[in-house]
PDB file of N, CA and C in Angstrom:
ATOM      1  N   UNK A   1       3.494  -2.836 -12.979  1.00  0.00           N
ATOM      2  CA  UNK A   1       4.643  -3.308 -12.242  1.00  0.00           C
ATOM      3  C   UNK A   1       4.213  -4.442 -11.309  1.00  0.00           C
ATOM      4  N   UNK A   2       4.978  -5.729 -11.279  1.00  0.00           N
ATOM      5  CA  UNK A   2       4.934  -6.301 -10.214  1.00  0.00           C
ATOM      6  C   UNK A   2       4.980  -6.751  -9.368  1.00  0.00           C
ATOM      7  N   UNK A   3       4.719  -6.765  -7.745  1.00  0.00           N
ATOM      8  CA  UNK A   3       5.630  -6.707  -6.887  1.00  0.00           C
ATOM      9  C   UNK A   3       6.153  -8.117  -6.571  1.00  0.00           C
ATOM     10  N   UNK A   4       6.942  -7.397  -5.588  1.00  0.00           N
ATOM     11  CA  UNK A   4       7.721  -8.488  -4.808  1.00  0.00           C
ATOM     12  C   UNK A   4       7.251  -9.703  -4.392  1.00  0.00           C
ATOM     13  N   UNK A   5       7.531 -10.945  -4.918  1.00  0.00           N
ATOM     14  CA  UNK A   5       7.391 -12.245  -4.509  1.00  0.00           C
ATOM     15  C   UNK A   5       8.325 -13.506  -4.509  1.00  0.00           C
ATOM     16  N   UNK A   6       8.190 -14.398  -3.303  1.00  0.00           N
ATOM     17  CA  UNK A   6       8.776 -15.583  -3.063  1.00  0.00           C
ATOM     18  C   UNK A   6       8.157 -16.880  -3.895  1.00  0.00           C
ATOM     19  N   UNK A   7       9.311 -17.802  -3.797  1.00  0.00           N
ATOM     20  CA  UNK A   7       8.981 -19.068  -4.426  1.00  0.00           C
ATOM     21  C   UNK A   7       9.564 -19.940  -3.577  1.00  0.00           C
ATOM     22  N   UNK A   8       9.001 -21.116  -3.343  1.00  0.00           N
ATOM     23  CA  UNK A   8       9.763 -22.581  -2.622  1.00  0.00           C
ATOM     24  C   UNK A   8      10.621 -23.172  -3.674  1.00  0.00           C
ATOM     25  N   UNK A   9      11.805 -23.259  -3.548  1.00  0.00           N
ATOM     26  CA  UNK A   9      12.564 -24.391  -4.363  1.00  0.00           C
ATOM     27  C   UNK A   9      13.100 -25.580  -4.063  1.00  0.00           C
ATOM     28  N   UNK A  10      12.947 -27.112  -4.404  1.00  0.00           N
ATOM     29  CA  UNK A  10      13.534 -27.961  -3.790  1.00  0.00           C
ATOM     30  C   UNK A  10      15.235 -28.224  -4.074  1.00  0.00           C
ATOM     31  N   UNK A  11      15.811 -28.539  -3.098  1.00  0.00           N
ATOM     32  CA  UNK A  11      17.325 -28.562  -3.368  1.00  0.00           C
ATOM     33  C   UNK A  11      17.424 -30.093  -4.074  1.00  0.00           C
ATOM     34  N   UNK A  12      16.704 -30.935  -4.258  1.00  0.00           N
ATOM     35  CA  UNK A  12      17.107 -32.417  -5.454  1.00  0.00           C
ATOM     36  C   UNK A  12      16.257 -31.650  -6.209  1.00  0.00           C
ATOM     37  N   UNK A  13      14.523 -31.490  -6.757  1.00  0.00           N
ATOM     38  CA  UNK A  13      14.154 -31.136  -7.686  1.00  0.00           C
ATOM     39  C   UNK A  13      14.346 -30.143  -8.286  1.00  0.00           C
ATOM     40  N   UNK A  14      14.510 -29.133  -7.546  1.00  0.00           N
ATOM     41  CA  UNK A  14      14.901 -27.608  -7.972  1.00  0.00           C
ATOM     42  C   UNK A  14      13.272 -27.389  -8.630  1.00  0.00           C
ATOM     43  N   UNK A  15      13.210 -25.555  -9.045  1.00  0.00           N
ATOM     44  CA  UNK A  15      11.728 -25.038  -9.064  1.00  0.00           C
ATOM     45  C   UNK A  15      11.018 -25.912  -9.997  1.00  0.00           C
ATOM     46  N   UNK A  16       9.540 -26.131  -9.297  1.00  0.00           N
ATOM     47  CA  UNK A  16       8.449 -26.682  -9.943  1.00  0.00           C
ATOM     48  C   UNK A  16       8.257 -26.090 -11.504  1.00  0.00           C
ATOM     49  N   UNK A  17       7.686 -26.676 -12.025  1.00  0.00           N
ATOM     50  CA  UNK A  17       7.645 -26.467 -13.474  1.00  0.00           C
ATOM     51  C   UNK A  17       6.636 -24.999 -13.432  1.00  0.00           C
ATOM     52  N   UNK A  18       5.730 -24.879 -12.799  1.00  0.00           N
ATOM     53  CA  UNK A  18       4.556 -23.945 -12.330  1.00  0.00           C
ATOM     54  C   UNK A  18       4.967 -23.371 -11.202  1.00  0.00           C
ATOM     55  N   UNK A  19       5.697 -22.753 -10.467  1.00  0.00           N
ATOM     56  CA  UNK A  19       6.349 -21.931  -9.467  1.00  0.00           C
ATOM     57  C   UNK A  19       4.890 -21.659  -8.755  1.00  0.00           C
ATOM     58  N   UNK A  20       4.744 -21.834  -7.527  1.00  0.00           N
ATOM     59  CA  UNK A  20       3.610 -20.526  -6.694  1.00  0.00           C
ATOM     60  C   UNK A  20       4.209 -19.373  -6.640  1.00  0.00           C
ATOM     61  N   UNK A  21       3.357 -18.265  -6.995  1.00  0.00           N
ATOM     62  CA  UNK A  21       4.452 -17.033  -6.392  1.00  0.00           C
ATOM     63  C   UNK A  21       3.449 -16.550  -4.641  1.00  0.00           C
ATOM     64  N   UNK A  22       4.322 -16.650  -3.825  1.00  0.00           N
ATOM     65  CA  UNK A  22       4.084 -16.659  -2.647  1.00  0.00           C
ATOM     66  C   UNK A  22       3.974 -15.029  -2.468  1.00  0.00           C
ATOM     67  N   UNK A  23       2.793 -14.071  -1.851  1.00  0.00           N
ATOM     68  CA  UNK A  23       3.283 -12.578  -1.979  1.00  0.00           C
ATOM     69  C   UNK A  23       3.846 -11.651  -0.719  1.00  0.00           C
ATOM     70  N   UNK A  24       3.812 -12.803  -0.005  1.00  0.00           N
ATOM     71  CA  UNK A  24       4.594 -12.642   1.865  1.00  0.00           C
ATOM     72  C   UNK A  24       6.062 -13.519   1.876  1.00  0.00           C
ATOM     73  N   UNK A  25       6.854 -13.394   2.484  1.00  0.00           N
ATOM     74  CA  UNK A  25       7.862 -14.414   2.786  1.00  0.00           C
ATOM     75  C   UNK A  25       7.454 -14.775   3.908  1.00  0.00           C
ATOM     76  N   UNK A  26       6.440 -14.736   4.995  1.00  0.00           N
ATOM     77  CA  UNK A  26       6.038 -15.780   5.548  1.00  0.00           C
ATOM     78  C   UNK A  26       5.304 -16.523   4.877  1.00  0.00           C
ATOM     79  N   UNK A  27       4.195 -16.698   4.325  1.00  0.00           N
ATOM     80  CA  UNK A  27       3.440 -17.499   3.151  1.00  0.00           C
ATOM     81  C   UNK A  27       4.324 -18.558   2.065  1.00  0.00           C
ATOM     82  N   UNK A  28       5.301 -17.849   2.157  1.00  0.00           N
ATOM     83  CA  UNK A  28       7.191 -19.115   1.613  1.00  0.00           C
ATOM     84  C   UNK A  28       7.580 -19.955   2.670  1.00  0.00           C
ATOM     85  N   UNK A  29       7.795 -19.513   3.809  1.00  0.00           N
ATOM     86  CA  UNK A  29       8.166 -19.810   5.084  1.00  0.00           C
ATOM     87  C   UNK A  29       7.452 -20.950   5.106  1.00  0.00           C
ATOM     88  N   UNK A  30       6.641 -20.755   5.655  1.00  0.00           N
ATOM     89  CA  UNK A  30       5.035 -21.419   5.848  1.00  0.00           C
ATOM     90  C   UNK A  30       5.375 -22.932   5.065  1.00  0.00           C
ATOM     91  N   UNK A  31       5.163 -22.391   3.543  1.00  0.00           N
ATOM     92  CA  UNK A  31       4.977 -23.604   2.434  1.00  0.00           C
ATOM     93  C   UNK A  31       6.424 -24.480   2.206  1.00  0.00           C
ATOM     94  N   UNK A  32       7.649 -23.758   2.548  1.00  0.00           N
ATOM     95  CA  UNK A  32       8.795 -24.649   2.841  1.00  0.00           C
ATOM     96  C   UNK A  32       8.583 -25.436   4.003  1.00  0.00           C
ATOM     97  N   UNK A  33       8.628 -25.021   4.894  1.00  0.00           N
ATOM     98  CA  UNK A  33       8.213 -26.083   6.340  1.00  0.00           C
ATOM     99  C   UNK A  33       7.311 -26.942   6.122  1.00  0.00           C
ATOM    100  N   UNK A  34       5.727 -27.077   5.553  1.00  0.00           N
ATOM    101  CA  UNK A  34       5.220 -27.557   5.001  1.00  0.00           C
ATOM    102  C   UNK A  34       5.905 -28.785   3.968  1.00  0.00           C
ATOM    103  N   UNK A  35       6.560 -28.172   3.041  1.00  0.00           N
ATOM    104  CA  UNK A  35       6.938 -29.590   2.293  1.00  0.00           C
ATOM    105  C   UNK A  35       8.355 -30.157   3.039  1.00  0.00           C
ATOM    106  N   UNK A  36       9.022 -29.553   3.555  1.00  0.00           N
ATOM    107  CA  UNK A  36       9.720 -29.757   4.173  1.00  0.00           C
ATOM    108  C   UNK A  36       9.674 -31.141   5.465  1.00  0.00           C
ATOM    109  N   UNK A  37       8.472 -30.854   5.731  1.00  0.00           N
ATOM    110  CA  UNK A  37       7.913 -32.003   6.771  1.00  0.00           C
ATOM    111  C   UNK A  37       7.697 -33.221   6.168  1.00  0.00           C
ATOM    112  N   UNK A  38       6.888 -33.272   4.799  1.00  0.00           N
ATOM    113  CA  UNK A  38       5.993 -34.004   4.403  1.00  0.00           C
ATOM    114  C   UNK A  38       7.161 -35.116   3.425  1.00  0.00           C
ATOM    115  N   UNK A  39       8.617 -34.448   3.020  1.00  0.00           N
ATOM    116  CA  UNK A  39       9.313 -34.741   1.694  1.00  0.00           C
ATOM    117  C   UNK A  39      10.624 -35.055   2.450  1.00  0.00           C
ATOM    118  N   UNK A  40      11.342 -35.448   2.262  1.00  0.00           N
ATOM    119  CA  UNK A  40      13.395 -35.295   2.285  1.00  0.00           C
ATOM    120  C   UNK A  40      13.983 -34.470   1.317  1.00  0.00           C
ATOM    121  N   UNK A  41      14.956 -33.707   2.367  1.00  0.00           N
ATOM    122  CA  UNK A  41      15.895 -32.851   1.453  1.00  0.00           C
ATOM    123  C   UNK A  41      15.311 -31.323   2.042  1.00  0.00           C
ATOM    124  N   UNK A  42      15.925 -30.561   0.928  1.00  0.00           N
ATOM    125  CA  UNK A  42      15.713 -28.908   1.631  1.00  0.00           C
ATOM    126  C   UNK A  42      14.700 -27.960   0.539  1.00  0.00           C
ATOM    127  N   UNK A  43      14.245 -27.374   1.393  1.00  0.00           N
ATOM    128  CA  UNK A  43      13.125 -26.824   0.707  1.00  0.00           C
ATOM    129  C   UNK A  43      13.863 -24.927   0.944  1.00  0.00           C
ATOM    130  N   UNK A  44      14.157 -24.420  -0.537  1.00  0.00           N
ATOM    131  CA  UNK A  44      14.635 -22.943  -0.185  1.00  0.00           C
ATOM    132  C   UNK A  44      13.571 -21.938  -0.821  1.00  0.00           C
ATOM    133  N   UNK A  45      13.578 -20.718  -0.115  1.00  0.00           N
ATOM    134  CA  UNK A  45      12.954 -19.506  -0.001  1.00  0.00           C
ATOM    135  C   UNK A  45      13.608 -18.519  -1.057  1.00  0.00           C
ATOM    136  N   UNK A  46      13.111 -18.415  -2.167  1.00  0.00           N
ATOM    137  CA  UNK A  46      13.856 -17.841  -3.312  1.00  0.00           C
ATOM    138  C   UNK A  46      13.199 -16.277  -3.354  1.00  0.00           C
ATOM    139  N   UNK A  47      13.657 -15.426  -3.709  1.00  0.00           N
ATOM    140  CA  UNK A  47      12.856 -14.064  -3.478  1.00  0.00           C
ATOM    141  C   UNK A  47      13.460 -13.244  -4.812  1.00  0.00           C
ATOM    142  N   UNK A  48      12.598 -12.956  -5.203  1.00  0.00           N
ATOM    143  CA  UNK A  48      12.146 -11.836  -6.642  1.00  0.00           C
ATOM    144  C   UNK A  48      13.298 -10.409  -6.553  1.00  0.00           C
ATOM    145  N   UNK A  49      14.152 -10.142  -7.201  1.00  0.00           N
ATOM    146  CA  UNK A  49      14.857  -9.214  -6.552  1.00  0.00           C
ATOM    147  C   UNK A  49      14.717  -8.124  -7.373  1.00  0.00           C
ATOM    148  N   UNK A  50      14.292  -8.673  -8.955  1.00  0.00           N
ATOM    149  CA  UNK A  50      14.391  -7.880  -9.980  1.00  0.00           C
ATOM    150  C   UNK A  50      13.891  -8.120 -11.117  1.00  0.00           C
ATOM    151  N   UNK A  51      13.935  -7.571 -11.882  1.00  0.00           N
ATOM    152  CA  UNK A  51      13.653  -8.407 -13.649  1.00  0.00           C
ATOM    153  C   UNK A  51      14.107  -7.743 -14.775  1.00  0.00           C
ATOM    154  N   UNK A  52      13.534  -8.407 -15.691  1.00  0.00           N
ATOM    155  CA  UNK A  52      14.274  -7.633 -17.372  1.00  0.00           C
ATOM    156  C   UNK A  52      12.806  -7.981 -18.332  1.00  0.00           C
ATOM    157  N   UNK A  53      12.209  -6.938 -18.940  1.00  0.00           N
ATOM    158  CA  UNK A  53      11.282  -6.878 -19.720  1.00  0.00           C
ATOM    159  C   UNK A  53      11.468  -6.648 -20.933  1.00  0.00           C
ATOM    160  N   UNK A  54      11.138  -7.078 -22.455  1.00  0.00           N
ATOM    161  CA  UNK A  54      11.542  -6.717 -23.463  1.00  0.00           C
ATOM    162  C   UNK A  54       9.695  -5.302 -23.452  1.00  0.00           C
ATOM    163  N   UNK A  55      10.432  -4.175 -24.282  1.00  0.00           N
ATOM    164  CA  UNK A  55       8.904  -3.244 -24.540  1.00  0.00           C
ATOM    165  C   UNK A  55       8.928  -2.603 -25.346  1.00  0.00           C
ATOM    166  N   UNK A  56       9.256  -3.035 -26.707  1.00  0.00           N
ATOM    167  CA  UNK A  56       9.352  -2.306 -27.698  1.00  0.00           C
ATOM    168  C   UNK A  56       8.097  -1.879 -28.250  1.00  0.00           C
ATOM    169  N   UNK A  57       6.924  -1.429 -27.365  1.00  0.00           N
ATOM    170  CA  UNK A  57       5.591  -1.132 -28.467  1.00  0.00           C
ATOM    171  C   UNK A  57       5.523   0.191 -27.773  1.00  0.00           C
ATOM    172  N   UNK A  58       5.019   1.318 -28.189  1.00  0.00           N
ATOM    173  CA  UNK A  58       4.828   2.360 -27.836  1.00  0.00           C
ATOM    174  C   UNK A  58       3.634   3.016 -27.974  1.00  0.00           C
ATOM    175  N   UNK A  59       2.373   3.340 -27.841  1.00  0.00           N
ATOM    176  CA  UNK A  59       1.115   4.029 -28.506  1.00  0.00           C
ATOM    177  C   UNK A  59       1.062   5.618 -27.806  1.00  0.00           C
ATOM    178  N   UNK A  60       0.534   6.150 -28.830  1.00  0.00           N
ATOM    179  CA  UNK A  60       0.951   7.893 -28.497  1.00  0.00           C
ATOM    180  C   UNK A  60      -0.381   7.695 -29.193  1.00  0.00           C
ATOM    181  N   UNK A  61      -1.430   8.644 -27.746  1.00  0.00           N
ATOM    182  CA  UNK A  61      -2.990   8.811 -28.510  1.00  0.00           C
ATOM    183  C   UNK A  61      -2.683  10.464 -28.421  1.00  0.00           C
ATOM    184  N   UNK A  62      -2.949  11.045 -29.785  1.00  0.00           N
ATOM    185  CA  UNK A  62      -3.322  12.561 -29.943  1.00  0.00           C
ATOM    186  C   UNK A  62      -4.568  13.284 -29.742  1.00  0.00           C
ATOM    187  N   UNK A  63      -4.567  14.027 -28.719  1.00  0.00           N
ATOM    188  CA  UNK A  63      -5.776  14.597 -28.365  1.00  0.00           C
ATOM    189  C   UNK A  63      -6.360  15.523 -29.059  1.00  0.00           C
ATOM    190  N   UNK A  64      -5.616  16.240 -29.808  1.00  0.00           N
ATOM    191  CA  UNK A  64      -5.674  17.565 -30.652  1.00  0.00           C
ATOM    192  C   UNK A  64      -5.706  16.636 -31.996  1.00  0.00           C
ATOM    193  N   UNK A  65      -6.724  16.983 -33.060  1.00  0.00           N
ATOM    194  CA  UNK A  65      -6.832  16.076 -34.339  1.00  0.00           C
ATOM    195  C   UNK A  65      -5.991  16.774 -35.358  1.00  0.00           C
ATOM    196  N   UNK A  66      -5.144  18.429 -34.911  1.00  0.00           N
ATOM    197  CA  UNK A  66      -4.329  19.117 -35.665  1.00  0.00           C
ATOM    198  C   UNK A  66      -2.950  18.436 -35.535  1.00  0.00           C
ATOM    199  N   UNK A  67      -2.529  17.909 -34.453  1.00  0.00           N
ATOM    200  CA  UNK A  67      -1.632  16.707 -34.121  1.00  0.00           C
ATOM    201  C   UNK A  67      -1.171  15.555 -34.841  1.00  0.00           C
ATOM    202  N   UNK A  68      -1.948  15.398 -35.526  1.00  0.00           N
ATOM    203  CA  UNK A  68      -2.297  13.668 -36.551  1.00  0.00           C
ATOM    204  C   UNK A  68      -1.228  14.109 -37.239  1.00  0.00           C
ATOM    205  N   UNK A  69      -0.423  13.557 -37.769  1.00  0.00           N
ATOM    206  CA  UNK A  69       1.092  13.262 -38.322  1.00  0.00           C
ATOM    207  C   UNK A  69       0.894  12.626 -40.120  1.00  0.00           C
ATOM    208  N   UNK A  70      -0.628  12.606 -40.098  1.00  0.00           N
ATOM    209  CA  UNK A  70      -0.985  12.677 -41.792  1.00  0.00           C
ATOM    210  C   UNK A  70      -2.032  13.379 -42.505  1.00  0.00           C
TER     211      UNK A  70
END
């Protein structure tokens, strides 16, 4: 599982092609103000809320060799 993380997004460029994942929202904070200073325009604090995984593989190890299914 993985946790919770921020990203900087620019409001003209919108997210970098390579996102940082930031693992504090001060460490976002931080790196928006940062480009924020350095660039024009707005720098936003995007935060991880959730996700969707595809997991269709399953492995089942049998401990018992009377178990084996052939």
């Amino acid at each position: 599982m993985t946790s919770k993380f921020w990203i900087v997004v620019s409001d003209g460029r919108g997210p970098a092609t390579w996102p940082h994942k930031h693992m504090t929202e001060v460490e976002a904070f931080t790196e928006a103000k940062r480009l924020a200073s350095t660039s024009t325009g707005r720098f936003f604090v995007m935060e991880a809320i959730g996700a969707s995984e595809k997991n269709d593989v399953k492995t089942v190890r049998y401990v018992d060799h009377d178990e084996i299914p052939f």
